[in-house]
Protein backbone atom coordinates (compact mmCIF):
# COMPACT_ATOMS: atom_id res chain seq x y z
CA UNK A 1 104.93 1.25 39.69
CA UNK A 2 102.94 -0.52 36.97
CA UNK A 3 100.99 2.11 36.08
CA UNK A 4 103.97 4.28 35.84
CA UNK A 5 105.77 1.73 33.49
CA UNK A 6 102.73 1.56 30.88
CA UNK A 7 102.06 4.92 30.58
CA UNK A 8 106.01 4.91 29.76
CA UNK A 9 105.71 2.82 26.99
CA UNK A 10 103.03 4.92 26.19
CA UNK A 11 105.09 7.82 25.98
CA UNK A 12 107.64 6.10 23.51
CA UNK A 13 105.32 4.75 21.74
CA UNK A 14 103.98 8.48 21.11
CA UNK A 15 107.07 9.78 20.68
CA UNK A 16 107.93 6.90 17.90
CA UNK A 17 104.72 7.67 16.13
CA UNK A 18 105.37 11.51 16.36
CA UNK A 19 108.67 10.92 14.89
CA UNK A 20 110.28 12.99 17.89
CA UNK A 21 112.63 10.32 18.24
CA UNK A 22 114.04 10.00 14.33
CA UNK A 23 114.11 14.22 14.41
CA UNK A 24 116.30 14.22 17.50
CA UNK A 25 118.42 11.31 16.23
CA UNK A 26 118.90 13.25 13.25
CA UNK A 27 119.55 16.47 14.86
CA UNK A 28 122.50 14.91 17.21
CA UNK A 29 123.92 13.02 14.68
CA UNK A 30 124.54 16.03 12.27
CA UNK A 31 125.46 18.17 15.43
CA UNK A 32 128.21 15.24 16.12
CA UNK A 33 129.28 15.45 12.84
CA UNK A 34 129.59 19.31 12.52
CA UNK A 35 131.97 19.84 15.43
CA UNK A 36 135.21 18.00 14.06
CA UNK A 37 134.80 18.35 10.79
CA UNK A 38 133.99 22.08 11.07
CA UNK A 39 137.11 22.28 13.39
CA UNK A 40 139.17 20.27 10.68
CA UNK A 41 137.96 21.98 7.42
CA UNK A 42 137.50 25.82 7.79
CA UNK A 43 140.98 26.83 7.80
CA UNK A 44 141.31 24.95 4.69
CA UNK A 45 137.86 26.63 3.30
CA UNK A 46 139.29 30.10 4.41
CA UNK A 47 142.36 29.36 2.75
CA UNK A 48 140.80 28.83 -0.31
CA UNK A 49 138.36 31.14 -0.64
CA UNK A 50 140.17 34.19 0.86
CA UNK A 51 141.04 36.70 -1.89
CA UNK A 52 144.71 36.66 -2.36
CA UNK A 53 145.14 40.30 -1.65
CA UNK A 54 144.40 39.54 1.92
CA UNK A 55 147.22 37.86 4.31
CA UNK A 56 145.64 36.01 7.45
CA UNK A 57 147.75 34.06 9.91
CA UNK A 58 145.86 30.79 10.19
CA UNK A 59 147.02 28.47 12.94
CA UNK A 60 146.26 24.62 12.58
CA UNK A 61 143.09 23.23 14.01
CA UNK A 62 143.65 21.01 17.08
CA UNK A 63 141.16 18.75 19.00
CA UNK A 64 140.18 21.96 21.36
CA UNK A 65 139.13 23.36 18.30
CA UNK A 66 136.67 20.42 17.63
CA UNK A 67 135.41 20.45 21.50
CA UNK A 68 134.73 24.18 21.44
CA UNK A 69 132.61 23.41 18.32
CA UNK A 70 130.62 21.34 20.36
CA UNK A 71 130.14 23.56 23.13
CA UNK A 72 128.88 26.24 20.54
CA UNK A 73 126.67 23.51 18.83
CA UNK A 74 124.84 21.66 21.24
CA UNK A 75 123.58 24.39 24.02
CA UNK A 76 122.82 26.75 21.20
CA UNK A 77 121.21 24.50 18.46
CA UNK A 78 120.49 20.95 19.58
CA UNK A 79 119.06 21.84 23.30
CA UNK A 80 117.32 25.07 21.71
CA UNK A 81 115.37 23.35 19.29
CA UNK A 82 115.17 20.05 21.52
CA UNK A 83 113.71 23.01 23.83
CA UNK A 84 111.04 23.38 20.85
CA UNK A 85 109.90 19.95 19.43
CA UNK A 86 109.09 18.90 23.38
CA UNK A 87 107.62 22.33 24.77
CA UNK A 88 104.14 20.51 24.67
CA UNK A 89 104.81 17.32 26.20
CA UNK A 90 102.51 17.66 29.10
CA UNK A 91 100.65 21.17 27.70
CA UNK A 92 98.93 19.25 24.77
CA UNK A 93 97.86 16.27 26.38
CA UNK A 94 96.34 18.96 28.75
CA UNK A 95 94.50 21.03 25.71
CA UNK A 96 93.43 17.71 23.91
CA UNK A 97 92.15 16.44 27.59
CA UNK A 98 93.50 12.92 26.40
CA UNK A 99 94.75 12.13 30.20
CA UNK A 100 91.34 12.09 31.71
CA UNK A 101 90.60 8.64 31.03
CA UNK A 102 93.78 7.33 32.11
CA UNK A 103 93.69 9.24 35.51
CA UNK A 104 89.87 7.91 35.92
CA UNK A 105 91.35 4.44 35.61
CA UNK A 106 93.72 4.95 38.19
CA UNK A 107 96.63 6.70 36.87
CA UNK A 108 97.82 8.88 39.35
CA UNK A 109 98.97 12.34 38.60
CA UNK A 110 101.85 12.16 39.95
CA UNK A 111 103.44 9.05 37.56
CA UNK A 112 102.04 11.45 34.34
CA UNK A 113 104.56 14.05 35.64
CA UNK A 114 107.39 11.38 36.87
CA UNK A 115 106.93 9.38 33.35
CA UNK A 116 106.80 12.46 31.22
CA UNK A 117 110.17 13.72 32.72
CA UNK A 118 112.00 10.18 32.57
CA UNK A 119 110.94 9.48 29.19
CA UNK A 120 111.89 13.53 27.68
CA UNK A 121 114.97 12.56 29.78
CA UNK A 122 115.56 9.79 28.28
CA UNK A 123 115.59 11.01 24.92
CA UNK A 124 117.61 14.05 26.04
CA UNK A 125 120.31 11.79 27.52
CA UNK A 126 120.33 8.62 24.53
CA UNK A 127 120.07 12.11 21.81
CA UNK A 128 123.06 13.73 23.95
CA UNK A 129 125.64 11.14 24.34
CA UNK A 130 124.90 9.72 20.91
CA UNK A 131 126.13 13.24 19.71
CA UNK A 132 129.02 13.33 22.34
CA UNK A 133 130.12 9.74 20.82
CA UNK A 134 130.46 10.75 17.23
CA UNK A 135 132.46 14.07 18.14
CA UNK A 136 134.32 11.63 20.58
CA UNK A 137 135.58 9.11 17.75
CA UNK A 138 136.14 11.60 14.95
CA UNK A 139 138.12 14.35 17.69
CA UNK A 140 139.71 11.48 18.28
CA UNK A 141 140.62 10.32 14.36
CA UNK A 142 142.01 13.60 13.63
CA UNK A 143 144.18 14.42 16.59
CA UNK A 144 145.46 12.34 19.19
CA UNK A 145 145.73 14.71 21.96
CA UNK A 146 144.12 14.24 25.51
CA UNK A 147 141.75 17.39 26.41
CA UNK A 148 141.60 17.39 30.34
CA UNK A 149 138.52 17.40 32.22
CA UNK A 150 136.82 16.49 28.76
CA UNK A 151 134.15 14.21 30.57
CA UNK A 152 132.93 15.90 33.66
CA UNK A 153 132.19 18.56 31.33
CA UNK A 154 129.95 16.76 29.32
CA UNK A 155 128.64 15.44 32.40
CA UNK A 156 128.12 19.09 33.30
CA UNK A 157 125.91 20.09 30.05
CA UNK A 158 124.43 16.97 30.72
CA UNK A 159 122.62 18.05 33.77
CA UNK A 160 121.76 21.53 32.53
CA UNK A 161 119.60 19.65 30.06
CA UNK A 162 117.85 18.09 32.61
CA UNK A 163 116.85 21.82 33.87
CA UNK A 164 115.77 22.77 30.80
CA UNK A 165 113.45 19.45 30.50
CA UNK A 166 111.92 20.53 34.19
CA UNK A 167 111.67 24.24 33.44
CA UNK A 168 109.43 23.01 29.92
CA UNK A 169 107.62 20.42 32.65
CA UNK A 170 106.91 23.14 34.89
CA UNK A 171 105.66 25.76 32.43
CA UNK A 172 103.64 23.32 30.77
CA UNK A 173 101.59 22.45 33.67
CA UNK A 174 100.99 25.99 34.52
CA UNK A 175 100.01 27.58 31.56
CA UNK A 176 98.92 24.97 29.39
CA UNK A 177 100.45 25.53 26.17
CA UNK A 178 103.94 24.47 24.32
CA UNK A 179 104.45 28.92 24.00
CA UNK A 180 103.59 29.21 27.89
CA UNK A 181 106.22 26.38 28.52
CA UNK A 182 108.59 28.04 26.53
CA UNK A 183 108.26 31.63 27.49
CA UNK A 184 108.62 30.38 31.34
CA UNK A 185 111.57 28.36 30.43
CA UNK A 186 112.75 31.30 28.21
CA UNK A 187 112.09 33.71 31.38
CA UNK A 188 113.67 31.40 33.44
CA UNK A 189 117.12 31.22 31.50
CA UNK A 190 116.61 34.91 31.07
CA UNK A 191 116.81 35.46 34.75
CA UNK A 192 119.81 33.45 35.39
CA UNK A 193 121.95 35.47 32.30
CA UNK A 194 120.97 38.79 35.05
CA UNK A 195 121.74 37.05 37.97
CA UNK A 196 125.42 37.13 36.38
CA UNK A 197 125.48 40.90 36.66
CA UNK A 198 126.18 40.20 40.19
CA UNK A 199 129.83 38.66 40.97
CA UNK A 200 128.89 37.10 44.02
CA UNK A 201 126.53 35.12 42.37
CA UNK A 202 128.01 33.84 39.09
CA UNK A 203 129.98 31.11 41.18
CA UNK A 204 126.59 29.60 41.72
CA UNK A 205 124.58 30.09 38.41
CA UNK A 206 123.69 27.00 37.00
CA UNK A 207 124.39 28.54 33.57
CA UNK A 208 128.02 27.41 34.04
CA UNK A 209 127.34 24.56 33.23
CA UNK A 210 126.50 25.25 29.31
CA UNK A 211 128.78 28.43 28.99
CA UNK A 212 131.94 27.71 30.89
CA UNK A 213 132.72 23.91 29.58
CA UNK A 214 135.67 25.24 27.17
CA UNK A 215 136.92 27.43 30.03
CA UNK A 216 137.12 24.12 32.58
CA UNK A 217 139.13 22.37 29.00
CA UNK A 218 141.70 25.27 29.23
CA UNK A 219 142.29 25.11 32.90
CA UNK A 220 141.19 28.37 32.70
CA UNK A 221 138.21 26.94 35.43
CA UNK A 222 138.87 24.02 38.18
CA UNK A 223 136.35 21.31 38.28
CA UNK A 224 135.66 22.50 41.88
CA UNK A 225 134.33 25.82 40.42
CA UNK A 226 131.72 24.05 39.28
CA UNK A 227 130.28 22.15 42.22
CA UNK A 228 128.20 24.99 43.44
CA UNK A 229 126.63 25.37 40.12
CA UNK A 230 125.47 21.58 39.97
CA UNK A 231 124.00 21.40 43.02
CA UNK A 232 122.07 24.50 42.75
CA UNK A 233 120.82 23.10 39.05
CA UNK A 234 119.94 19.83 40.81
CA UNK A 235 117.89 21.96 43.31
CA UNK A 236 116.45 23.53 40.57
CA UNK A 237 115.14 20.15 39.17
CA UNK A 238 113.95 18.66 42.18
CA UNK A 239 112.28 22.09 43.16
CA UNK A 240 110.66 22.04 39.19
CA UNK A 241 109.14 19.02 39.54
CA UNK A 242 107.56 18.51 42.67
CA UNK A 243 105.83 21.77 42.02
CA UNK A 244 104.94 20.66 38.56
CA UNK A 245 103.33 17.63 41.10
CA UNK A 246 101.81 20.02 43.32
CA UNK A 247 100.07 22.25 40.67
CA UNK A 248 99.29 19.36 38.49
CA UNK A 249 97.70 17.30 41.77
CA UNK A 250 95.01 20.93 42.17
CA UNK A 251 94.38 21.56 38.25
CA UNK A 252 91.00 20.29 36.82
CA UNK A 253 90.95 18.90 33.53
């Protein structure tokens, strides 16, 4: 448990030094930003800059408005490029063989994968509610109505994230390179967009959970629908990373 602590602290350290944590910070905060005022300000923009010879029925923005803007936002830019900036977090440490002295004092392989996850998780979940907060407030200064099932959605992106972080985990450690992390994770995602082909399996696709959050906000979905879907993503995370162990445990450095 020590060990696993320090190289922690390692890893923030790294990732303060890296500035990986002042990018993300950045990135979430203007994401958090975007979604309500975006939602508040483009009917006015359109109004303006629309040539008068055109007539378009523009209905005031409500705070559904703002909350769709955030489900367009955040799995399509902020987990995309947060996708990016950590593809190499095991991969390069792997190429620059800078773990071998730690593991020949003891570290065990298994607390490198364990710490690497926590701490990208970490990040992920700090970088995600931070954003989340600032959409929260400003929804809220703008309009005063209650959006139903507002956090368990969140709570439902949430979790996806942490699939994406074990998919980047796992395709680090087996092809040993930030591209071979991402194309795995790419191929991954690109699997479960076919596996909706089939109607008998969409119920359980664990892309729900980052494509379906404004449908659950409309009532259009039922929380229950989504059950299935997190536990199969959950699966997919516990699955990710004890094979990212297992491989990790047999590769030579």
């Amino acid at each position: 448990m020590r060990a696993y602590i320090a190289f922690m602290k390692k890893e923030f350290r790294e990732l303060t030094r890296t500035y990986k944590l002042l990018i993300m910070g950045i990135l979430f905060f203007i994401l958090g930003l975007m979604n309500p005022l975006t939602a508040k300000f483009t009917p006015d923009l359109l109004k303006n800059f629309m040539p008068e010879a055109i007539q378009i029925t523009i209905t005031e923005p409500v705070a559904m408005d703002s909350w769709s803007q955030f489900y367009k936002n955040v799995p399509q830019m902020g987990l995309i490029i947060f996708a990016i900036v950590f593809s190499g977090m095991i991969s390069n440490e792997l190429t620059k063989g800078t773990l071998v002295n730690m593991l020949t004092k003891g570290l065990s392989r298994k607390n490198v994968i364990l710490a690497k996850f926590t701490s990208v998780g970490i990040v992920w979940t700090v970088s995600y509610f931070f954003c989340f907060a600032i959409s929260y407030l400003y929804t809220k200064f703008f309009w005063s109505e209650a959006v139903p099932n507002l956090f368990f959605s969140v709570f439902c992106l949430w979790i996806f994230g942490f699939v994406i972080i074990a998919l980047l985990l796992l395709g680090g450690v087996l092809l040993k390179s930030s591209y071979g992390s991402l194309l795995i994770t790419a191929g991954v995602i690109g699997i479960l967009f076919l596996i909706n082909i089939v109607p008998t399996l969409m119920d359980y696709n664990p892309l729900m959970l980052s494509s379906s959050n404004t449908a659950l906000l409309r009532q259009e979905l039922q929380v229950s629908d989504f059950f299935a879907p997190l536990i199969v993503s959950v699966g997919m995370i516990v699955v990710s990373v004890i094979v990212s162990i297992s491989v990790f445990n047999k590769k030579k450095l």
